[in-house]
C-alpha atoms as a PDB file:
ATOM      1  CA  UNK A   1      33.639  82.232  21.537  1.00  0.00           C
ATOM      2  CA  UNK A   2      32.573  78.452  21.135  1.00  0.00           C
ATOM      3  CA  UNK A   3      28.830  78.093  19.862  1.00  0.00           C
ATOM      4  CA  UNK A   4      26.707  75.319  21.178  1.00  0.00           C
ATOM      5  CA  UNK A   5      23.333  73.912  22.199  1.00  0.00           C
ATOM      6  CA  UNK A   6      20.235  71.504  20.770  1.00  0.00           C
ATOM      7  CA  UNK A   7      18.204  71.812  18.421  1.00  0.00           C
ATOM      8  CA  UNK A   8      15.329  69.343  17.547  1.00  0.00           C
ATOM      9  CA  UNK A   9      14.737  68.180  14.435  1.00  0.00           C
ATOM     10  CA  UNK A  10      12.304  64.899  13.643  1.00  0.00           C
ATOM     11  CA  UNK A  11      12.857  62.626  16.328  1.00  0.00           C
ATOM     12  CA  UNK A  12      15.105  63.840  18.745  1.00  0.00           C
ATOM     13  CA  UNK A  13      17.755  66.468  19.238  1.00  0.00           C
ATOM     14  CA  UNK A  14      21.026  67.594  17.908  1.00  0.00           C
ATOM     15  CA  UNK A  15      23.640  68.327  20.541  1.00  0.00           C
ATOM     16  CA  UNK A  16      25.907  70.289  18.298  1.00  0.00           C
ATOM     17  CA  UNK A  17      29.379  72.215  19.362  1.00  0.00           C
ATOM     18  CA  UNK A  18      31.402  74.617  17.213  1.00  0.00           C
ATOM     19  CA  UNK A  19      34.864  75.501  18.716  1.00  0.00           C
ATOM     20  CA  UNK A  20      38.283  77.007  17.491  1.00  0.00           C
ATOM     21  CA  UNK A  21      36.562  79.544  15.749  1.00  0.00           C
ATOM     22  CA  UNK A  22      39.178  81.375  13.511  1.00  0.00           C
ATOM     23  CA  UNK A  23      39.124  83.755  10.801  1.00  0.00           C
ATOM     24  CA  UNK A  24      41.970  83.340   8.051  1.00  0.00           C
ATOM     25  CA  UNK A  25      41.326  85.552   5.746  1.00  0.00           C
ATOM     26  CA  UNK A  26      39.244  88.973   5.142  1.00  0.00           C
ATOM     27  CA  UNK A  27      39.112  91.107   1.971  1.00  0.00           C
ATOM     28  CA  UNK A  28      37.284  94.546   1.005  1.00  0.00           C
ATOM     29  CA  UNK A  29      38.214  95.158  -2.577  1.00  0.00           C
ATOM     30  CA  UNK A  30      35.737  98.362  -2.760  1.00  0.00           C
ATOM     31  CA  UNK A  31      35.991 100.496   0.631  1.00  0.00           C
ATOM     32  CA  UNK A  32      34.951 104.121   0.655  1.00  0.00           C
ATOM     33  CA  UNK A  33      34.080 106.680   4.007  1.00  0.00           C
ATOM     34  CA  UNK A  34      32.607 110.024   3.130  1.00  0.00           C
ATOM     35  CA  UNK A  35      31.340 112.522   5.893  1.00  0.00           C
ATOM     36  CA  UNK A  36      27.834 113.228   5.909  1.00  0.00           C
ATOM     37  CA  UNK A  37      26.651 116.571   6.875  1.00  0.00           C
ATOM     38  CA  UNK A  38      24.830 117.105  10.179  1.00  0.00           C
ATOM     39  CA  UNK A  39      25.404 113.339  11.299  1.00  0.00           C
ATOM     40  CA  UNK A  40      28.656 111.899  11.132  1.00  0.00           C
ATOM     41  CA  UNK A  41      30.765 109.406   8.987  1.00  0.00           C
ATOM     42  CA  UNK A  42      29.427 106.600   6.341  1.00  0.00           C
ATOM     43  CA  UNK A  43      31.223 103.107   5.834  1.00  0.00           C
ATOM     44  CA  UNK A  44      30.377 101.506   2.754  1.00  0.00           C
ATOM     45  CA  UNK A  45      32.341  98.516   1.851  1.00  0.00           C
ATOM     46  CA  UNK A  46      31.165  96.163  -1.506  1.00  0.00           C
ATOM     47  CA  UNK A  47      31.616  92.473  -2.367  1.00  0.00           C
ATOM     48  CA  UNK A  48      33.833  91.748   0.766  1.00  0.00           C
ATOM     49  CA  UNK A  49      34.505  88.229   1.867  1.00  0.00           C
ATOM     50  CA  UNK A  50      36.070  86.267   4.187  1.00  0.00           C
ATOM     51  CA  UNK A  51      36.986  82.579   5.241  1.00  0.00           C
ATOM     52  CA  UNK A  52      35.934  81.269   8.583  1.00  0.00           C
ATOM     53  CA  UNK A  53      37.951  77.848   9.747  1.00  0.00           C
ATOM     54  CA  UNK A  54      36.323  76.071  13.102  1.00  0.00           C
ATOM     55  CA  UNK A  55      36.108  72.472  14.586  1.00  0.00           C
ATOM     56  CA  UNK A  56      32.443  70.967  14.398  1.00  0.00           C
ATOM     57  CA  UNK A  57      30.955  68.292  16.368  1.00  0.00           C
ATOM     58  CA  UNK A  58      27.368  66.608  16.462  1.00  0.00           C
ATOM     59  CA  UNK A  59      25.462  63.439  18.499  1.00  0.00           C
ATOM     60  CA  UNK A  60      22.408  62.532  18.178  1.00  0.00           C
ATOM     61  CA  UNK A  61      20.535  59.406  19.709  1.00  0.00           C
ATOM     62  CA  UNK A  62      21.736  57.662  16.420  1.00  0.00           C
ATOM     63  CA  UNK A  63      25.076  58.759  16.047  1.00  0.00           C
ATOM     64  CA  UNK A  64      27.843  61.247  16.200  1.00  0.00           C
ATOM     65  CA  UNK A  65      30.463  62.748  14.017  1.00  0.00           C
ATOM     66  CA  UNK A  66      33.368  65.161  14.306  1.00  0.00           C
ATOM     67  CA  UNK A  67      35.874  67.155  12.209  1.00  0.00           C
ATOM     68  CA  UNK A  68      36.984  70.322  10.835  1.00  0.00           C
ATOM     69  CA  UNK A  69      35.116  73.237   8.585  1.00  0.00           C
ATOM     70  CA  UNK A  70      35.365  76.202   6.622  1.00  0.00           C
ATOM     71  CA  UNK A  71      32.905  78.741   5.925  1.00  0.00           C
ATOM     72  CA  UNK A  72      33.503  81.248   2.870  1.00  0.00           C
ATOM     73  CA  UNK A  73      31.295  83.870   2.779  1.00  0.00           C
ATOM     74  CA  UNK A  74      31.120  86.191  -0.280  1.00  0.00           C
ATOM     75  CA  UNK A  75      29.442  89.309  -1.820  1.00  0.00           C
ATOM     76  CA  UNK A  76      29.148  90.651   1.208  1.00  0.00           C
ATOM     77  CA  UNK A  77      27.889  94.632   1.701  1.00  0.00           C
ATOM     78  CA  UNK A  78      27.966  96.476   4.761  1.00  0.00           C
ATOM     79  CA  UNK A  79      26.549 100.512   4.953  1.00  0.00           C
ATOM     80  CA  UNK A  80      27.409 101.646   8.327  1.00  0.00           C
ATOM     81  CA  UNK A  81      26.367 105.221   9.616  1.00  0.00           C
ATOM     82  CA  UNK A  82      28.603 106.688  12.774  1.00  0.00           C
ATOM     83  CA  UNK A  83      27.526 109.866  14.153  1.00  0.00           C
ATOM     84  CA  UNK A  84      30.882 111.743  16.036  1.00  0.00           C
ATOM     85  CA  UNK A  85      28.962 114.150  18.705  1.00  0.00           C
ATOM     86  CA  UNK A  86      31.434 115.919  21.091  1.00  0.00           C
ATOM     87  CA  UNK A  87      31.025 114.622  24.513  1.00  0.00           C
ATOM     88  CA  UNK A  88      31.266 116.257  28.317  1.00  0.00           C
ATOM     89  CA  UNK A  89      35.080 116.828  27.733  1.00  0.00           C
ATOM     90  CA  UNK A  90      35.060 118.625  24.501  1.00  0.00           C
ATOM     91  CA  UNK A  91      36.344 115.274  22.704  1.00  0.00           C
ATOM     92  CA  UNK A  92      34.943 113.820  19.317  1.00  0.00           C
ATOM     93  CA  UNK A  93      33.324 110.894  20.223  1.00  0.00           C
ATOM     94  CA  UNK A  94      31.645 108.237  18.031  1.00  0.00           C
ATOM     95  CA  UNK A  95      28.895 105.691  17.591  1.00  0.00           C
ATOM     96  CA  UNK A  96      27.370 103.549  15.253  1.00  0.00           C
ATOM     97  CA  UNK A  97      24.041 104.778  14.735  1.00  0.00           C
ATOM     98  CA  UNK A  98      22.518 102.657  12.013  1.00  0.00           C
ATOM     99  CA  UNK A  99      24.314  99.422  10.092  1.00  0.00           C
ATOM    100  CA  UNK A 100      22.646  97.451   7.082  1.00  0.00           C
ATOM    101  CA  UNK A 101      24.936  94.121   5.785  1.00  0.00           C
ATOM    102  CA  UNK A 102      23.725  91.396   3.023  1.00  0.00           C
ATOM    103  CA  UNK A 103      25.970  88.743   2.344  1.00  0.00           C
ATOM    104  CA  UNK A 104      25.784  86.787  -1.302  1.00  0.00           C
ATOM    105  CA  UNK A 105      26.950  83.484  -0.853  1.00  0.00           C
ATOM    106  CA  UNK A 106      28.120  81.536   1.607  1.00  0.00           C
ATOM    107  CA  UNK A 107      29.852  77.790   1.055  1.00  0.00           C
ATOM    108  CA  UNK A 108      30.497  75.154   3.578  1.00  0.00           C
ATOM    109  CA  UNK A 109      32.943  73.172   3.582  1.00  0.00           C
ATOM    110  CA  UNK A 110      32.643  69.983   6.594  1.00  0.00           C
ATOM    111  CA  UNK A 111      35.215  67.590   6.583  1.00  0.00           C
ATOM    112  CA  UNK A 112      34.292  64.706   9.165  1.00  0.00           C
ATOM    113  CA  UNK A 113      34.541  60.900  10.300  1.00  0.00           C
ATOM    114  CA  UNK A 114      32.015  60.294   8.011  1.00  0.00           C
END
């Protein structure tokens, strides 16, 4: 979905919009799922990234500016937990019952007017 709102910073505020949202690329180089006993299922996945493209626009009460973006985010680590209880029916199900992510670097890329 589209972000946007206002956010004030000195004096006045920053309409802002972020649309077109898109994600090119994704990559998990180091992956792994083990079970763990008692609970469920554990995720880990090390030094992901992905790219992020997205239109940008700004205006505040001195000016405004538009363009294009991309957002690569890097050294990213996710440890996700999903416990697999049976439910009413007898069936496996599953849920995420605890997720931890940290994320390296991230590097912006804005390509406007000005």
């Amino acid at each position: 979905p589209d972000l946007s709102g206002y956010e004030k910073f000195g004096l006045g505020n920053v309409k802002y919009n972020i649309s077109r949202i898109h994600v090119t690329a994704v990559e998990f180089p180091s992956a792994s799922i083990s079970l763990v006993p008692g609970t469920g299922i554990k995720l880990v996945i090390g030094n992901a990234s992905l790219t992020i493209d997205m239109n940008w626009n700004i205006r505040t009460w001195m000016f405004k500016d538009s363009g294009r973006s991309t957002v690569y985010i890097s050294k990213v680590f996710v440890t996700a937990i999903f416990s697999t209880p049976l439910d009413n029916t007898g069936h496996t199900s599953i849920s995420l019952t605890s997720c931890r992510t940290t994320s390296g670097d991230i590097d912006i890329k804005l390509n406007g007017k000005s």
